[in-house]
N, C-alpha and C. Protein backbone atom coordinates (compact mmCIF):
# COMPACT_ATOMS: atom_id res chain seq x y z
N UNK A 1 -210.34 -115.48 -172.13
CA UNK A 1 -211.16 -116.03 -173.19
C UNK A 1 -211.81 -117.35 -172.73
N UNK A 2 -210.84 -118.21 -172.40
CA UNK A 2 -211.39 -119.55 -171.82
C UNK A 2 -212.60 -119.10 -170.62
N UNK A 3 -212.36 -118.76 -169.50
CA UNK A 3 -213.67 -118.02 -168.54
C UNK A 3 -214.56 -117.73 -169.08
N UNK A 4 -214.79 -116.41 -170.59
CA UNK A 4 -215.89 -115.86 -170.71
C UNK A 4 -216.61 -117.21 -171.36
N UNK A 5 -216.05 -118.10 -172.53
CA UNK A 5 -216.62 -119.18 -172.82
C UNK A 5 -217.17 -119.82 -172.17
N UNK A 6 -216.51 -120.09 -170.76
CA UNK A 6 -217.30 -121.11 -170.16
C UNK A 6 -218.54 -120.36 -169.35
N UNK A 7 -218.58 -119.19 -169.14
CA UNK A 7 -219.55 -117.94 -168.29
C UNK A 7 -220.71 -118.34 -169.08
N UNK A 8 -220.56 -117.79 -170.62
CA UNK A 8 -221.93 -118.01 -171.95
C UNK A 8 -222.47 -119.46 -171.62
N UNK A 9 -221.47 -120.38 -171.85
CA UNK A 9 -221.64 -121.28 -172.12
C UNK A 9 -223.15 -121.96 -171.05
N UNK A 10 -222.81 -121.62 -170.28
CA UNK A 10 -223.74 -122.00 -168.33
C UNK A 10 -224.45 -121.87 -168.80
N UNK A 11 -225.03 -120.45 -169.44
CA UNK A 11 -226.79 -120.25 -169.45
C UNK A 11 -227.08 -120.41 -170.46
N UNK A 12 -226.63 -120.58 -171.57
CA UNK A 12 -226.90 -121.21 -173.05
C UNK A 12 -227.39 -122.53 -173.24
N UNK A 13 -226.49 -123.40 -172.07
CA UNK A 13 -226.99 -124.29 -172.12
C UNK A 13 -228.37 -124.66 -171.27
N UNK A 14 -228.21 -124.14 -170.69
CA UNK A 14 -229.55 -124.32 -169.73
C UNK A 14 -230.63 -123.74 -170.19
N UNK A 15 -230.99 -122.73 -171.15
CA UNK A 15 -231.71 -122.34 -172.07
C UNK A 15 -232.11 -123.40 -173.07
N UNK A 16 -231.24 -123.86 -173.65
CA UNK A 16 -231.37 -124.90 -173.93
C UNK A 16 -232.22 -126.19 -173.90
N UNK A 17 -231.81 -126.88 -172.60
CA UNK A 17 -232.26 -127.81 -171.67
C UNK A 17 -234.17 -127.31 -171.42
N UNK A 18 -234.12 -126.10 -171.18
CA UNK A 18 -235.47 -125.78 -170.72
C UNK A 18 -235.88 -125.58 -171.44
N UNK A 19 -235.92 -124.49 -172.77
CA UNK A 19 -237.00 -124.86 -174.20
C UNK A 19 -237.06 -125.79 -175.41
N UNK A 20 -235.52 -126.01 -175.52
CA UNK A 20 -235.67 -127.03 -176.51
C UNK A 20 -235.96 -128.55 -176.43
N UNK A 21 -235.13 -128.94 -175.35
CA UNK A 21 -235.65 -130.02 -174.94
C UNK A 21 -236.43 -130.33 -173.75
N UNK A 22 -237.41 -129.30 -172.85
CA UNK A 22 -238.35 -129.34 -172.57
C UNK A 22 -237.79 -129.93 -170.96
N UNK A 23 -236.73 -130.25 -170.68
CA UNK A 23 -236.53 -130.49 -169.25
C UNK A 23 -236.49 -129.72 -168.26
N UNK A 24 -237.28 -130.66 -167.47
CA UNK A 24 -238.26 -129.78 -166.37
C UNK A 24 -237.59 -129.74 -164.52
N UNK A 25 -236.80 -131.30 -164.39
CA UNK A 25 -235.56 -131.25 -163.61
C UNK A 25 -234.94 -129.90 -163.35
N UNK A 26 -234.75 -129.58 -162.07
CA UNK A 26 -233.87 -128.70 -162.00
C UNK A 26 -232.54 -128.85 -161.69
N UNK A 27 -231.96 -129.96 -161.40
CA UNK A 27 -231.32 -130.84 -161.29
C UNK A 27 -230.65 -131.46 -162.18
N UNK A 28 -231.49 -131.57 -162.89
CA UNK A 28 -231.16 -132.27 -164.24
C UNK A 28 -230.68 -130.98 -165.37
N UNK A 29 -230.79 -129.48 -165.22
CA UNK A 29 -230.58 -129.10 -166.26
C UNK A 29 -229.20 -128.44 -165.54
N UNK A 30 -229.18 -128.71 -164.16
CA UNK A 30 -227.90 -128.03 -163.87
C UNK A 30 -226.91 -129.14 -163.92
N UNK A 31 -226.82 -130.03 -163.56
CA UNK A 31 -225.86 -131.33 -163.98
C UNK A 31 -225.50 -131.04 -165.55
N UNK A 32 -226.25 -131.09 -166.46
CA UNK A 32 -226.25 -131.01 -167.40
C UNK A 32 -225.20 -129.68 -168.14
N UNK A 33 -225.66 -128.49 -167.57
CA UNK A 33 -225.06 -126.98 -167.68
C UNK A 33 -223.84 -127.19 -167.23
N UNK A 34 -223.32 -127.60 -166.01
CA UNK A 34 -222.56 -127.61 -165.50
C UNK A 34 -221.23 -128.52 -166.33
N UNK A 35 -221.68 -129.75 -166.60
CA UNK A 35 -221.14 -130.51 -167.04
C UNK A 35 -220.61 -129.71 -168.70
N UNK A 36 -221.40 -129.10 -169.36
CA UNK A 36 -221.05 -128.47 -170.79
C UNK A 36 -219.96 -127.49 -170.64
N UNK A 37 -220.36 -126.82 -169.37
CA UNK A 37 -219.14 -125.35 -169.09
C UNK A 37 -218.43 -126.36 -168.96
N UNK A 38 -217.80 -127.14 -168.10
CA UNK A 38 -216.78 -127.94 -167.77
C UNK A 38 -215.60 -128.57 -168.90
N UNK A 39 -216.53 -128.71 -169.59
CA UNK A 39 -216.22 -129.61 -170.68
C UNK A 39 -215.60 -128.51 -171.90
N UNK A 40 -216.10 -127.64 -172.05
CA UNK A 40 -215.79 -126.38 -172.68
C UNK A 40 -214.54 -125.48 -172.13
N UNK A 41 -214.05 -125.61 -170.62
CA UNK A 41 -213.25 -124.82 -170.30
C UNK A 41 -211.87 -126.08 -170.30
N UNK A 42 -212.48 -127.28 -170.14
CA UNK A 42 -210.96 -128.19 -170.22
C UNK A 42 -210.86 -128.69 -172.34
N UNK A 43 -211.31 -127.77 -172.89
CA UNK A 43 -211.52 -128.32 -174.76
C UNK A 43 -210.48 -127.28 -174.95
N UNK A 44 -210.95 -126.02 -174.53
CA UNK A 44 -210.85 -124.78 -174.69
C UNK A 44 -208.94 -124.52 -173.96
N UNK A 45 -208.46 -125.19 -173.30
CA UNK A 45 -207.37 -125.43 -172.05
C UNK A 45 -206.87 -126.32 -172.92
N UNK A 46 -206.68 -127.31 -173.57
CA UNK A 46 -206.28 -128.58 -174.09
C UNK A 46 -205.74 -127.79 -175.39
N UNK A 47 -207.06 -127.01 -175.94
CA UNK A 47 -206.13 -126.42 -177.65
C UNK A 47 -205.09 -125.26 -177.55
N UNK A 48 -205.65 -124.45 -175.97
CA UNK A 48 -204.39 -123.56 -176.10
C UNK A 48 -203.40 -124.22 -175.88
N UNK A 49 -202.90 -125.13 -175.10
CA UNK A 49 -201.90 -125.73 -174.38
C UNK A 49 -201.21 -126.32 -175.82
N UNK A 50 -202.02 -126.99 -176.94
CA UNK A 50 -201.57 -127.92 -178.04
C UNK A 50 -200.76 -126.30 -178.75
N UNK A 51 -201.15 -125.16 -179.04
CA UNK A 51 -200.84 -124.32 -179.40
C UNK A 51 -199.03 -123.54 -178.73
N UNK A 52 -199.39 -123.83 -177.57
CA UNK A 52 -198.36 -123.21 -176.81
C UNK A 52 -197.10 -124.21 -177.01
N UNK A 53 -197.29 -125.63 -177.19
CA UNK A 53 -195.97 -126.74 -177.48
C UNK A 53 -196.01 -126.78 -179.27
N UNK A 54 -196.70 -126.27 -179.83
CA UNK A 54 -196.19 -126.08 -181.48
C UNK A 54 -195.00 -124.73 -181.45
N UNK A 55 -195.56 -123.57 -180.90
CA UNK A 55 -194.63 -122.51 -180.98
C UNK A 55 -193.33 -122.66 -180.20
N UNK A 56 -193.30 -123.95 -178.99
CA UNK A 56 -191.95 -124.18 -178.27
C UNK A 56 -191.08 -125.10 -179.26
């Protein structure tokens, strides 16, 4: 689950980056992408983990 989230997450955001906010960097929208999956797979890692020490 955590993987496929962060898989979507890559090109969603970079979709993103390129029509909505119009950035033209390519560089800039992969820093950016990169940084969201990242951030999404350690959010995503943090609540299962909070989950796994309630049921211990």
């Amino acid at each position: 689950m955590q993987e496929l989230l962060t898989a979507i997450t890559y090109p969603v955001v970079w979709l993103i980056c390129s029509y909505i906010l119009k950035i033209e960097s390519g560089l800039t929208k992969l820093l950016v992408s990169l940084t969201a999956a990242i951030l999404v797979y350690v959010l995503v890692g943090i609540k299962l983990s909070g989950r796994e020490d309630k049921k211990n």
